[in-house]
C-alpha atoms as a PDB file:
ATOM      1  CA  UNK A   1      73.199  80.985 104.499  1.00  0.00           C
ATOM      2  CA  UNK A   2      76.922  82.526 103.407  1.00  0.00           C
ATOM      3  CA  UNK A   3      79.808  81.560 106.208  1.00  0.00           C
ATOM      4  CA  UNK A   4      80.673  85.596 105.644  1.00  0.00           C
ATOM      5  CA  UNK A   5      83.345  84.724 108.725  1.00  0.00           C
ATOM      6  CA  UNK A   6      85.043  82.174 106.928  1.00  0.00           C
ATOM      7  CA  UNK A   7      85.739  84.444 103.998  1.00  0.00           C
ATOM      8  CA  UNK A   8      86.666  87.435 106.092  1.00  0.00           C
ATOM      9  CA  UNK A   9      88.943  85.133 108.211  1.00  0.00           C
ATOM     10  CA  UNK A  10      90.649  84.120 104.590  1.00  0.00           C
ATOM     11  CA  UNK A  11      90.856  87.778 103.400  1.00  0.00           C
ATOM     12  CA  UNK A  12      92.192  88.870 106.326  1.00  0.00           C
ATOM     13  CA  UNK A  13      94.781  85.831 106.470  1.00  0.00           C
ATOM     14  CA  UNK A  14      95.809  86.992 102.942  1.00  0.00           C
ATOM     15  CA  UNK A  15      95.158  83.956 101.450  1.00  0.00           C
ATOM     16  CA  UNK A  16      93.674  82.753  97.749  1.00  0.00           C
ATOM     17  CA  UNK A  17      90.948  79.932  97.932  1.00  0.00           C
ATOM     18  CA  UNK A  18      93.050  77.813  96.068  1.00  0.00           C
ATOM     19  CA  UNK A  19      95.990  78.181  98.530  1.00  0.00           C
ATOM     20  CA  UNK A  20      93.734  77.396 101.818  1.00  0.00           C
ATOM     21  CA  UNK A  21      92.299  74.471  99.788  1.00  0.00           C
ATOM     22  CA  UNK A  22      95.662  73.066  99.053  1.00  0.00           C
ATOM     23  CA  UNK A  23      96.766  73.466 102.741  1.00  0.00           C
ATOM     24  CA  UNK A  24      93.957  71.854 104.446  1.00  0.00           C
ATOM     25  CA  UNK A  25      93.573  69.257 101.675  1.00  0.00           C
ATOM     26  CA  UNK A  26      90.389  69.995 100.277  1.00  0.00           C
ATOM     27  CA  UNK A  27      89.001  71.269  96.957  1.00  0.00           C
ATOM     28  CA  UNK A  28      89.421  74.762  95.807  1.00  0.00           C
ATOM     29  CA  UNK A  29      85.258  73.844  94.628  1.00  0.00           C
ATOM     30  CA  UNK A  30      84.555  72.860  98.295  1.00  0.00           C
ATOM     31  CA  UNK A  31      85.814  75.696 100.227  1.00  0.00           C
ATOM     32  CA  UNK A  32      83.997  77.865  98.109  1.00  0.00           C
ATOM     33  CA  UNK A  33      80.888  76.591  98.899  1.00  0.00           C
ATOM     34  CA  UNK A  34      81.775  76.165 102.664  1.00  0.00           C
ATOM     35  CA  UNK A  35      82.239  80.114 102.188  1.00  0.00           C
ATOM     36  CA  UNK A  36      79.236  80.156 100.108  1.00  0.00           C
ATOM     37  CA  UNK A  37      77.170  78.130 102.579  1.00  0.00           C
ATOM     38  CA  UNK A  38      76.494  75.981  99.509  1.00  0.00           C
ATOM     39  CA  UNK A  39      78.261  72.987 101.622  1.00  0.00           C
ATOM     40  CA  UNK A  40      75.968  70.676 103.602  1.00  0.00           C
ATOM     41  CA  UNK A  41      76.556  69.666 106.744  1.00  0.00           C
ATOM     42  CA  UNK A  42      80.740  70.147 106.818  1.00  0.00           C
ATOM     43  CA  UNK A  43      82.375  67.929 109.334  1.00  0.00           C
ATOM     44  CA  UNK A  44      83.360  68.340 112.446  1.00  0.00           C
ATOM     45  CA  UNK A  45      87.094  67.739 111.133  1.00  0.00           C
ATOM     46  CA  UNK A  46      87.037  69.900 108.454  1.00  0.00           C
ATOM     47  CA  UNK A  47      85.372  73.051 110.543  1.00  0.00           C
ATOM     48  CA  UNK A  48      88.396  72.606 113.318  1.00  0.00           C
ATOM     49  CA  UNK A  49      90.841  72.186 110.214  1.00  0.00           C
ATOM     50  CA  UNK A  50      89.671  75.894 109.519  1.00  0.00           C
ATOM     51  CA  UNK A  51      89.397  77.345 112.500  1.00  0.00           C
ATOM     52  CA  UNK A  52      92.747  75.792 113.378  1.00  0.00           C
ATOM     53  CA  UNK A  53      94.578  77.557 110.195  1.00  0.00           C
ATOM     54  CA  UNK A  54      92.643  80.404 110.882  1.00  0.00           C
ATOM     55  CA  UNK A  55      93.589  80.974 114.591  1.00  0.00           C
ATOM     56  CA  UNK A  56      90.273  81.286 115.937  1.00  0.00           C
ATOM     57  CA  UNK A  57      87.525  79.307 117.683  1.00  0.00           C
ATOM     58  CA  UNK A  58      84.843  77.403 116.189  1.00  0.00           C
ATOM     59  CA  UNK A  59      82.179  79.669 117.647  1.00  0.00           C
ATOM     60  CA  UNK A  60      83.700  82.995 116.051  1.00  0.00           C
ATOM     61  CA  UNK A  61      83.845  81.300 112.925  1.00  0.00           C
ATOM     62  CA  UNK A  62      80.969  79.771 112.368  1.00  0.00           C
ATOM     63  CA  UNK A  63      78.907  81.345 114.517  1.00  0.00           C
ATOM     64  CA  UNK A  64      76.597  84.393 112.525  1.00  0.00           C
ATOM     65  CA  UNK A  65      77.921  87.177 114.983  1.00  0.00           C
ATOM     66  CA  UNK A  66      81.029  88.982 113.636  1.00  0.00           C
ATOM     67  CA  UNK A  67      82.307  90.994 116.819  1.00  0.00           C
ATOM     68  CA  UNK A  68      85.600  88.909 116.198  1.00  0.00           C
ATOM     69  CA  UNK A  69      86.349  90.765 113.194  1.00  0.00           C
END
């Protein structure tokens, strides 16, 4: 299933892949598929990372209702 609310939150955020990648420390490859929801079972550390740079909470990130954005 695609994280749609990761890649809205990085479009909205005005940000390239490859510049969220390099700020959180992770591949360019691996954020994709987070986005993707190629990525299996992403850490705990890694999903607070992003909601963190993001601004938001866990639950409106990851969770499959959009009424955040």
């Amino acid at each position: 299933m695609r994280n749609i609310n990761l890649k809205i939150a990085r479009v909205k955020a005005n940000k390239k892949q490859r510049e969220v990648a390099k700020d959180l420390d992770i591949s360019e490859m691996y954020l994709r598929q987070l986005e993707n929801g190629q990525a299996k079972n992403p850490s705990l550390n890694i999903m607070r990372k992003l909601a963190s740079y993001y601004n938001c909470s866990l639950d409106d990130l990851f969770s499959s209702d959009m009424q955040m954005y």
